[in-house]
PDB file of N, CA and C in Angstrom:
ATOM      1  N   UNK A   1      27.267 129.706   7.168  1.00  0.00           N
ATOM      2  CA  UNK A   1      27.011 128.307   7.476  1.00  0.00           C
ATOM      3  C   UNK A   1      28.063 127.466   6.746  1.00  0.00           C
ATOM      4  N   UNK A   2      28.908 126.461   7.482  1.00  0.00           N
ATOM      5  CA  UNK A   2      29.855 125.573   6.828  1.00  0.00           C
ATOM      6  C   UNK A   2      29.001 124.717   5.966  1.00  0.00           C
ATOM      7  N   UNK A   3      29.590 124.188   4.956  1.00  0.00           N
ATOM      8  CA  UNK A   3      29.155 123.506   4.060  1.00  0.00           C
ATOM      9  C   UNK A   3      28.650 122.032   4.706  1.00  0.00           C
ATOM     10  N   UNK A   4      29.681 121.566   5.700  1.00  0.00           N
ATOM     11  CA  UNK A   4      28.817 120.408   6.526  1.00  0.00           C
ATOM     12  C   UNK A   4      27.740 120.832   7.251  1.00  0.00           C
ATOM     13  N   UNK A   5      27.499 121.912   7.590  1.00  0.00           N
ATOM     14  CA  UNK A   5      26.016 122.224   7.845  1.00  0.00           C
ATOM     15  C   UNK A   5      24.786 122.352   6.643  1.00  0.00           C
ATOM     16  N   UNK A   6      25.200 122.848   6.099  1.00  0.00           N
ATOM     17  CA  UNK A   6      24.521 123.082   4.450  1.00  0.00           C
ATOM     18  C   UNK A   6      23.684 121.638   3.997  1.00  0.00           C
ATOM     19  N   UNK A   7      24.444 120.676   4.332  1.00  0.00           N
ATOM     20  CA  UNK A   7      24.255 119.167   3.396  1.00  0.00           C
ATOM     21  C   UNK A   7      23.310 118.763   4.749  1.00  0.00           C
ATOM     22  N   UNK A   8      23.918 118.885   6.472  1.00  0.00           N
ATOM     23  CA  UNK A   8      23.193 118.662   7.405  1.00  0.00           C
ATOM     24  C   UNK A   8      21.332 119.055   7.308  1.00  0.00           C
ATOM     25  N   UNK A   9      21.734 120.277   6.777  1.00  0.00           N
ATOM     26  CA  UNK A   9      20.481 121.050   6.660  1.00  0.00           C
ATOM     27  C   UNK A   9      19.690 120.787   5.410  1.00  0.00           C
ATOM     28  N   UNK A  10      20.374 120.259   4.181  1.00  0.00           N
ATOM     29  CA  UNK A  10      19.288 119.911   3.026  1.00  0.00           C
ATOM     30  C   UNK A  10      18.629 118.790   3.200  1.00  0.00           C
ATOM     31  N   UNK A  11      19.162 117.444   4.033  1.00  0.00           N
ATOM     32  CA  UNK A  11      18.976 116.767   3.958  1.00  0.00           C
ATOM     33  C   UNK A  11      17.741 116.220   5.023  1.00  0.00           C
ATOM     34  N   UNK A  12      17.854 117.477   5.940  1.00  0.00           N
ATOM     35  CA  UNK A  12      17.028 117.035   7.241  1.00  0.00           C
ATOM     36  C   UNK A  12      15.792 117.675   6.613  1.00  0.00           C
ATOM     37  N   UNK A  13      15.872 118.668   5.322  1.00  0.00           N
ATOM     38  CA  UNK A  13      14.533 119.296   4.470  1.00  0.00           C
ATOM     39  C   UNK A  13      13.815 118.236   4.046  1.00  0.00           C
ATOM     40  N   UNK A  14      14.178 116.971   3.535  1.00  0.00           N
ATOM     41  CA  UNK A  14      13.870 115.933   3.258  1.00  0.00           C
ATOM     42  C   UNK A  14      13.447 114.715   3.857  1.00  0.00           C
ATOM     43  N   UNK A  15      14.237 114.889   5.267  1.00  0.00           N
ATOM     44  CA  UNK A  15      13.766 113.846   6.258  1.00  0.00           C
ATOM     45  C   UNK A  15      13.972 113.956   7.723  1.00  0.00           C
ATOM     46  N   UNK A  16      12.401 115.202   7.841  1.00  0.00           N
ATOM     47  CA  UNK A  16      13.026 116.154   9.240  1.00  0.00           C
ATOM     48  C   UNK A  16      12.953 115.214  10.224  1.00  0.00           C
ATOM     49  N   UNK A  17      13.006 113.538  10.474  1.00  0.00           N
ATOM     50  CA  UNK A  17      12.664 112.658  11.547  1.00  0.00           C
ATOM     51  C   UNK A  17      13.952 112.051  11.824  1.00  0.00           C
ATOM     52  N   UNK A  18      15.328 112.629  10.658  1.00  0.00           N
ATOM     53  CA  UNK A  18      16.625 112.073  10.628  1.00  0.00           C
ATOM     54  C   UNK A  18      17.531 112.622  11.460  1.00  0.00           C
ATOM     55  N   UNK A  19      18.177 111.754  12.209  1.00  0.00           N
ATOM     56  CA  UNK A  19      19.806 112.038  12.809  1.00  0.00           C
ATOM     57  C   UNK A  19      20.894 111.934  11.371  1.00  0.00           C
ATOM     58  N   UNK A  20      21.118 113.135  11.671  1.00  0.00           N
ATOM     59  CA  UNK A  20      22.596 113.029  10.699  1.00  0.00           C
ATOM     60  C   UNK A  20      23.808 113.843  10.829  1.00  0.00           C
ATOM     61  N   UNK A  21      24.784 113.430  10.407  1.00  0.00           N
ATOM     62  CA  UNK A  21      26.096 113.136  10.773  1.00  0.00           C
ATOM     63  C   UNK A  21      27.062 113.702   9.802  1.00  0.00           C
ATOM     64  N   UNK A  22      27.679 114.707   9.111  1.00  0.00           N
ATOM     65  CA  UNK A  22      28.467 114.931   8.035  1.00  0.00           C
ATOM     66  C   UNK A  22      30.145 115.141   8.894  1.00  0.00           C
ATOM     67  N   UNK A  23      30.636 114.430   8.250  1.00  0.00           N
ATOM     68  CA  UNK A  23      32.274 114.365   8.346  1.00  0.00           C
ATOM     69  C   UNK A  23      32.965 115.518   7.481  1.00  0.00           C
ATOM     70  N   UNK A  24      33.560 116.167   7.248  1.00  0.00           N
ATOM     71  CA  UNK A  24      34.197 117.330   6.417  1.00  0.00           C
ATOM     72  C   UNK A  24      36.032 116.594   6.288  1.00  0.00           C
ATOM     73  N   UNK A  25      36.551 115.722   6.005  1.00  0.00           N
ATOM     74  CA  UNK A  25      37.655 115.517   6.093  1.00  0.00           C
ATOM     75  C   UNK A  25      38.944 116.791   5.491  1.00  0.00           C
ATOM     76  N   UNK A  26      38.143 116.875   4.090  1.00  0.00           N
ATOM     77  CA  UNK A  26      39.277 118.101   3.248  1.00  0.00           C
ATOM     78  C   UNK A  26      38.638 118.974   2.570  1.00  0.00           C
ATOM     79  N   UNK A  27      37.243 119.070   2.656  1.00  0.00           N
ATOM     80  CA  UNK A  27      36.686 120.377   2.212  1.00  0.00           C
ATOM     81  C   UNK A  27      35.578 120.276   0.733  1.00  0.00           C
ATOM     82  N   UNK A  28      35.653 119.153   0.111  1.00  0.00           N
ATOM     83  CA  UNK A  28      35.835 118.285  -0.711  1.00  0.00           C
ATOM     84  C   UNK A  28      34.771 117.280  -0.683  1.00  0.00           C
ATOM     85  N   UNK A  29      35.215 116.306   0.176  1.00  0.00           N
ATOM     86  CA  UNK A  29      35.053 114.740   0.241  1.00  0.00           C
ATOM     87  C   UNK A  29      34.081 114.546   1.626  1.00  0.00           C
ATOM     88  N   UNK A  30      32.905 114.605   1.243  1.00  0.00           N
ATOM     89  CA  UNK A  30      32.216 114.454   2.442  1.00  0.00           C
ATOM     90  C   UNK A  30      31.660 112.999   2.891  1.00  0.00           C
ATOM     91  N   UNK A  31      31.586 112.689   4.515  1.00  0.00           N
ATOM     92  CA  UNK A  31      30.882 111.460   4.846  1.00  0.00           C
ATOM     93  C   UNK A  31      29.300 111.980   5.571  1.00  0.00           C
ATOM     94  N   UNK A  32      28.511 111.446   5.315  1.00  0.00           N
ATOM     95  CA  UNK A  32      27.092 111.381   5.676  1.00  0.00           C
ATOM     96  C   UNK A  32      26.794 110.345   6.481  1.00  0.00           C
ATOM     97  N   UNK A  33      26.047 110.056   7.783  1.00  0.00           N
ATOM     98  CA  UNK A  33      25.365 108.869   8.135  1.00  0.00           C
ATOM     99  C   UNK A  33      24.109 109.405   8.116  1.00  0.00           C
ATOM    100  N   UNK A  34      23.127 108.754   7.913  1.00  0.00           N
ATOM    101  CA  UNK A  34      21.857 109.472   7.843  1.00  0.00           C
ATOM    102  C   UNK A  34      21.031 108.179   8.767  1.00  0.00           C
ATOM    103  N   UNK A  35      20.126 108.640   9.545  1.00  0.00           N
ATOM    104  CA  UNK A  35      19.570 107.828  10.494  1.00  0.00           C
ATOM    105  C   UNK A  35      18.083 108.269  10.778  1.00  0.00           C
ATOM    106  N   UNK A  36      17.282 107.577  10.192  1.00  0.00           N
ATOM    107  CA  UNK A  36      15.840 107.360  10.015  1.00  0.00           C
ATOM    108  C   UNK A  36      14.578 106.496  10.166  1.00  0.00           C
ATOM    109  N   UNK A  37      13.638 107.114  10.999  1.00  0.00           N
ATOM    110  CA  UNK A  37      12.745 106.098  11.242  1.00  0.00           C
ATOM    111  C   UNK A  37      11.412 106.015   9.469  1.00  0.00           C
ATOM    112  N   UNK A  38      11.684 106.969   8.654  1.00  0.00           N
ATOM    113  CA  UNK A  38      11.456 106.985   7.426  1.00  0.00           C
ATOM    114  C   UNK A  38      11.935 105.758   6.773  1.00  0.00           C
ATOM    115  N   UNK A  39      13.022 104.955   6.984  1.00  0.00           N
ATOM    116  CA  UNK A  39      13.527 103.971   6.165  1.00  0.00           C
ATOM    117  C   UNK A  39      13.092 102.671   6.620  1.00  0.00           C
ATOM    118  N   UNK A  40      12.294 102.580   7.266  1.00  0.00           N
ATOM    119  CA  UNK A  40      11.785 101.488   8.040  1.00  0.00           C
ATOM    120  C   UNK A  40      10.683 100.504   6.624  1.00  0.00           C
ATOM    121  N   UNK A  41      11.461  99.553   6.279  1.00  0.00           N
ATOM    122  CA  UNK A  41      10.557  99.020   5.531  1.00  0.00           C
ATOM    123  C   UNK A  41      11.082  99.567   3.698  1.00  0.00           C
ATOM    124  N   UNK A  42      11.990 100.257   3.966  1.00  0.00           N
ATOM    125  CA  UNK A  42      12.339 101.098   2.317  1.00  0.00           C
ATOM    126  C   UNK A  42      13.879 100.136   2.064  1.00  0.00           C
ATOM    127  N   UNK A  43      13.874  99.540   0.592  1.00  0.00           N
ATOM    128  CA  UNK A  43      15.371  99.018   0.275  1.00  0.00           C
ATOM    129  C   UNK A  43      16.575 100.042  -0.024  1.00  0.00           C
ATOM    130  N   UNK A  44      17.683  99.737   0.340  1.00  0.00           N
ATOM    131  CA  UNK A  44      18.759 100.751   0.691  1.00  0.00           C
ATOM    132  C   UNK A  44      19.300 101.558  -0.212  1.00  0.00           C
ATOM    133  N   UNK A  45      18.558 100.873  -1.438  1.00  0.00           N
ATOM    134  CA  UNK A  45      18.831 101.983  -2.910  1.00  0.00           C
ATOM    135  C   UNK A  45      17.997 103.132  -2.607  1.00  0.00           C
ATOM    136  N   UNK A  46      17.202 102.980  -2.004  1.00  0.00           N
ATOM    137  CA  UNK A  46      15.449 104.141  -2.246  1.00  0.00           C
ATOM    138  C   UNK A  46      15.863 104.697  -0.762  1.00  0.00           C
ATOM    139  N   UNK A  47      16.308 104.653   0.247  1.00  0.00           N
ATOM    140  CA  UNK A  47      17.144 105.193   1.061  1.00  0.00           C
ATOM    141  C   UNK A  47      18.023 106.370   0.371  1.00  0.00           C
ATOM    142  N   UNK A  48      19.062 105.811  -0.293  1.00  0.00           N
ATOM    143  CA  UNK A  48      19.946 106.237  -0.735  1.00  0.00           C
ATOM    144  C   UNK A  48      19.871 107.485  -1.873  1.00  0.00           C
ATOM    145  N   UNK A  49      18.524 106.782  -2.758  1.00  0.00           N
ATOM    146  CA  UNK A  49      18.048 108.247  -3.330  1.00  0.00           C
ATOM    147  C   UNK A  49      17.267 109.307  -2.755  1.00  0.00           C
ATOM    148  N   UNK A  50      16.843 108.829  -1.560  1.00  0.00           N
ATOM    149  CA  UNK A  50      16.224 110.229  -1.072  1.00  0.00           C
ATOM    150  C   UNK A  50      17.166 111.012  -0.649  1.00  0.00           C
ATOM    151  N   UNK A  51      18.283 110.584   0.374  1.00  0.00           N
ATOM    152  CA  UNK A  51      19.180 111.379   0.847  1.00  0.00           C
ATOM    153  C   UNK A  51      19.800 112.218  -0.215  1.00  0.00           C
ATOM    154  N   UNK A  52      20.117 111.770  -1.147  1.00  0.00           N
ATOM    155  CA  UNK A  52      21.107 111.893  -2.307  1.00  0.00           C
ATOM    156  C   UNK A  52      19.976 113.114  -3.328  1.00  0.00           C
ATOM    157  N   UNK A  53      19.376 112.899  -3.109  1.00  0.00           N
ATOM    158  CA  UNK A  53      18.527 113.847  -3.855  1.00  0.00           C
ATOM    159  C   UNK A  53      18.274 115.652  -3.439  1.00  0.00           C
ATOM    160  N   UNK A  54      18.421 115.198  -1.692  1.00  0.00           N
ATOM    161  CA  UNK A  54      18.220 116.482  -1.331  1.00  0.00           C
ATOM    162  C   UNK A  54      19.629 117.481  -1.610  1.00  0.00           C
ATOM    163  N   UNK A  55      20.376 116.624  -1.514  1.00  0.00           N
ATOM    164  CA  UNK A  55      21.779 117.395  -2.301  1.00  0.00           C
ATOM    165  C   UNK A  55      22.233 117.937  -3.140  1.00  0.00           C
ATOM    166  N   UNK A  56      21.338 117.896  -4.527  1.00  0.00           N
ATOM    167  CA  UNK A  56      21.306 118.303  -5.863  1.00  0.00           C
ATOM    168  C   UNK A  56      21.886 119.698  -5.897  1.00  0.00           C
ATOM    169  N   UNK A  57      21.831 120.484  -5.425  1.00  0.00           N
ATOM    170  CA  UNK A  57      21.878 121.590  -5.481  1.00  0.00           C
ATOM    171  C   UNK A  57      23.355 122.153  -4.948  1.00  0.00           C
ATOM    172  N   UNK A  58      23.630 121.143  -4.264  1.00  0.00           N
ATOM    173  CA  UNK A  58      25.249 120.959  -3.409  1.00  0.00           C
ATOM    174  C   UNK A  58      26.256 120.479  -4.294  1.00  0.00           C
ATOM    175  N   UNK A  59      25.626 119.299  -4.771  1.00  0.00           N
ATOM    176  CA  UNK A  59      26.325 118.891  -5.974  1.00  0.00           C
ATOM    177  C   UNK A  59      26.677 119.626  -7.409  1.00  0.00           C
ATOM    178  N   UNK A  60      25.765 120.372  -7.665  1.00  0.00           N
ATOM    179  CA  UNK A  60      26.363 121.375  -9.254  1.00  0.00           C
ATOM    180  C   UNK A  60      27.631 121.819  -9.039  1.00  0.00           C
ATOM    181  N   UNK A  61      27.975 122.471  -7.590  1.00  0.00           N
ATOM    182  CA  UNK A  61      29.057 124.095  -7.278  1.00  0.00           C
ATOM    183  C   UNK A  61      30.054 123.263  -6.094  1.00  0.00           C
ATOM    184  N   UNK A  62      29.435 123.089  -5.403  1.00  0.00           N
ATOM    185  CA  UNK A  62      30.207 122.415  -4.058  1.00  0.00           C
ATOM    186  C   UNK A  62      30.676 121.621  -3.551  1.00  0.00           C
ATOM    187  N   UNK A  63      30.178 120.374  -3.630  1.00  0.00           N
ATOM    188  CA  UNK A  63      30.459 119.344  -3.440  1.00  0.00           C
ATOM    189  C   UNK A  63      30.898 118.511  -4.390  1.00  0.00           C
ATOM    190  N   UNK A  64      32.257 117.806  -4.517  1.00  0.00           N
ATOM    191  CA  UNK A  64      32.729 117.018  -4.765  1.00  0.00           C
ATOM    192  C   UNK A  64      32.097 115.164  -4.553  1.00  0.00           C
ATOM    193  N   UNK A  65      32.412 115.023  -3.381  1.00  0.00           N
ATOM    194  CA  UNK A  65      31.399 113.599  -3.424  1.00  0.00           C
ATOM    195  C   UNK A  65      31.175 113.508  -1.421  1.00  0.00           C
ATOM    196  N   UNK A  66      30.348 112.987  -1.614  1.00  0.00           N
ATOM    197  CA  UNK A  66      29.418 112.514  -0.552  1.00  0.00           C
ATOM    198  C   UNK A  66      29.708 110.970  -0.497  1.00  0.00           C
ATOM    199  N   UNK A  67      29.889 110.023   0.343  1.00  0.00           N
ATOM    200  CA  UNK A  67      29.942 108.926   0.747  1.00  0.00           C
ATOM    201  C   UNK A  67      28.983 108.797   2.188  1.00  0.00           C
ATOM    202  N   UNK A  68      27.707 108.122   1.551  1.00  0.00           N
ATOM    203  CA  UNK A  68      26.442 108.025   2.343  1.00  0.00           C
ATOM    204  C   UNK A  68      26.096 106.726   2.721  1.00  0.00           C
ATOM    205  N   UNK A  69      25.884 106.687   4.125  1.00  0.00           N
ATOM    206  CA  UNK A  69      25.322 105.766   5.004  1.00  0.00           C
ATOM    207  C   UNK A  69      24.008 105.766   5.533  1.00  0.00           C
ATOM    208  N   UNK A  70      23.449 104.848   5.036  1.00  0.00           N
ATOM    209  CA  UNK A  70      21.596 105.282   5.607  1.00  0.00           C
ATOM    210  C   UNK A  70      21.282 103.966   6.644  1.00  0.00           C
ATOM    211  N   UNK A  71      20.489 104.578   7.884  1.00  0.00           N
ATOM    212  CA  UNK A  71      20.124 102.933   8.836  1.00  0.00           C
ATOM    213  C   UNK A  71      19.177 103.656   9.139  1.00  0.00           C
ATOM    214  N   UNK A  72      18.437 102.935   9.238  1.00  0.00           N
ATOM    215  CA  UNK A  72      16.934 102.753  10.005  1.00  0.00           C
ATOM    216  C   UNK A  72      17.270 102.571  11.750  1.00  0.00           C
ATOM    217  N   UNK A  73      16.597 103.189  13.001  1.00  0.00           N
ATOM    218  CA  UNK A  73      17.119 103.521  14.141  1.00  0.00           C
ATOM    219  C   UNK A  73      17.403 102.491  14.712  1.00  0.00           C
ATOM    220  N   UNK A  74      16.388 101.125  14.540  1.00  0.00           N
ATOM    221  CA  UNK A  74      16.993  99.813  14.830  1.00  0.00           C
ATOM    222  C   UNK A  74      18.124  99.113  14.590  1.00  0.00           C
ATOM    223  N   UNK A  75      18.506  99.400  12.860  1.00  0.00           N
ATOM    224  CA  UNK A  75      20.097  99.327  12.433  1.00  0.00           C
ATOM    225  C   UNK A  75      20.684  99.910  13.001  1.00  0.00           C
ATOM    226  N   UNK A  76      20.588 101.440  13.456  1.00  0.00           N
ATOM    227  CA  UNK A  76      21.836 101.998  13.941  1.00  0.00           C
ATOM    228  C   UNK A  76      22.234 101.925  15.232  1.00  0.00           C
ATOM    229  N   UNK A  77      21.051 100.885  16.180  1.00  0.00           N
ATOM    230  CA  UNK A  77      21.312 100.756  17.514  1.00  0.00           C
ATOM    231  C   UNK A  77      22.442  99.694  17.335  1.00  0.00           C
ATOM    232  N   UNK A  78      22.162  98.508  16.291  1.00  0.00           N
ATOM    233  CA  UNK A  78      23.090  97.736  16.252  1.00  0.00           C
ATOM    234  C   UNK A  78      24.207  97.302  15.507  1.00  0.00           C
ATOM    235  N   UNK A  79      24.562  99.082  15.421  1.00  0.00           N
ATOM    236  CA  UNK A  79      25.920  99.474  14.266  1.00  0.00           C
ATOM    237  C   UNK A  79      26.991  99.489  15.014  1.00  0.00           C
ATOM    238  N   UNK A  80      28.294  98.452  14.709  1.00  0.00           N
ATOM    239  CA  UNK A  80      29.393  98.531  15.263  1.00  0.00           C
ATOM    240  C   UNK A  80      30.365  99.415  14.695  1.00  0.00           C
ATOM    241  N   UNK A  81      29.806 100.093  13.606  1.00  0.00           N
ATOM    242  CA  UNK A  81      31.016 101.057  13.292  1.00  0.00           C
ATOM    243  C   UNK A  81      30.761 100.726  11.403  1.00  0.00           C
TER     244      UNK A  81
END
């Protein structure tokens, strides 16, 4: 399993109702969008630690850094990028 699957897969352990999205640019430096009807009503810090939490384990050995995007499905209908 590629490591962008790995982070795909810890994270959906945490919030199996999420669309998500990992970018792999250099092996390294990962992008996340994470897209949840869980965040409905949650501020974007407490978003941000759930996602970020399920990663722990990615983070000791593997991962370098994660750059994470969290929307609620209504935000992400009206995400221009």
């Amino acid at each position: 399993m590629s490591l962008s699957a790995e982070i795909k897969a810890a994270i959906l352990l945490v919030l199996p109702d999420a669309e998500v999205h990992v970018h792999d640019p250099d092996g390294e430096h990962f992008q996340a969008i994470v897209i949840s009807p869980s965040f409905v009503g949650m501020p974007l810090v407490r978003q941000h630690q759930l996602a970020m939490n399920a990663l722990k384990e990615q983070f000791k050995e593997k991962v370098h850094a994660v750059a994470l995007k969290t929307f609620t499905p209504e935000k992400w209908a009206g995400h221009s990028g």
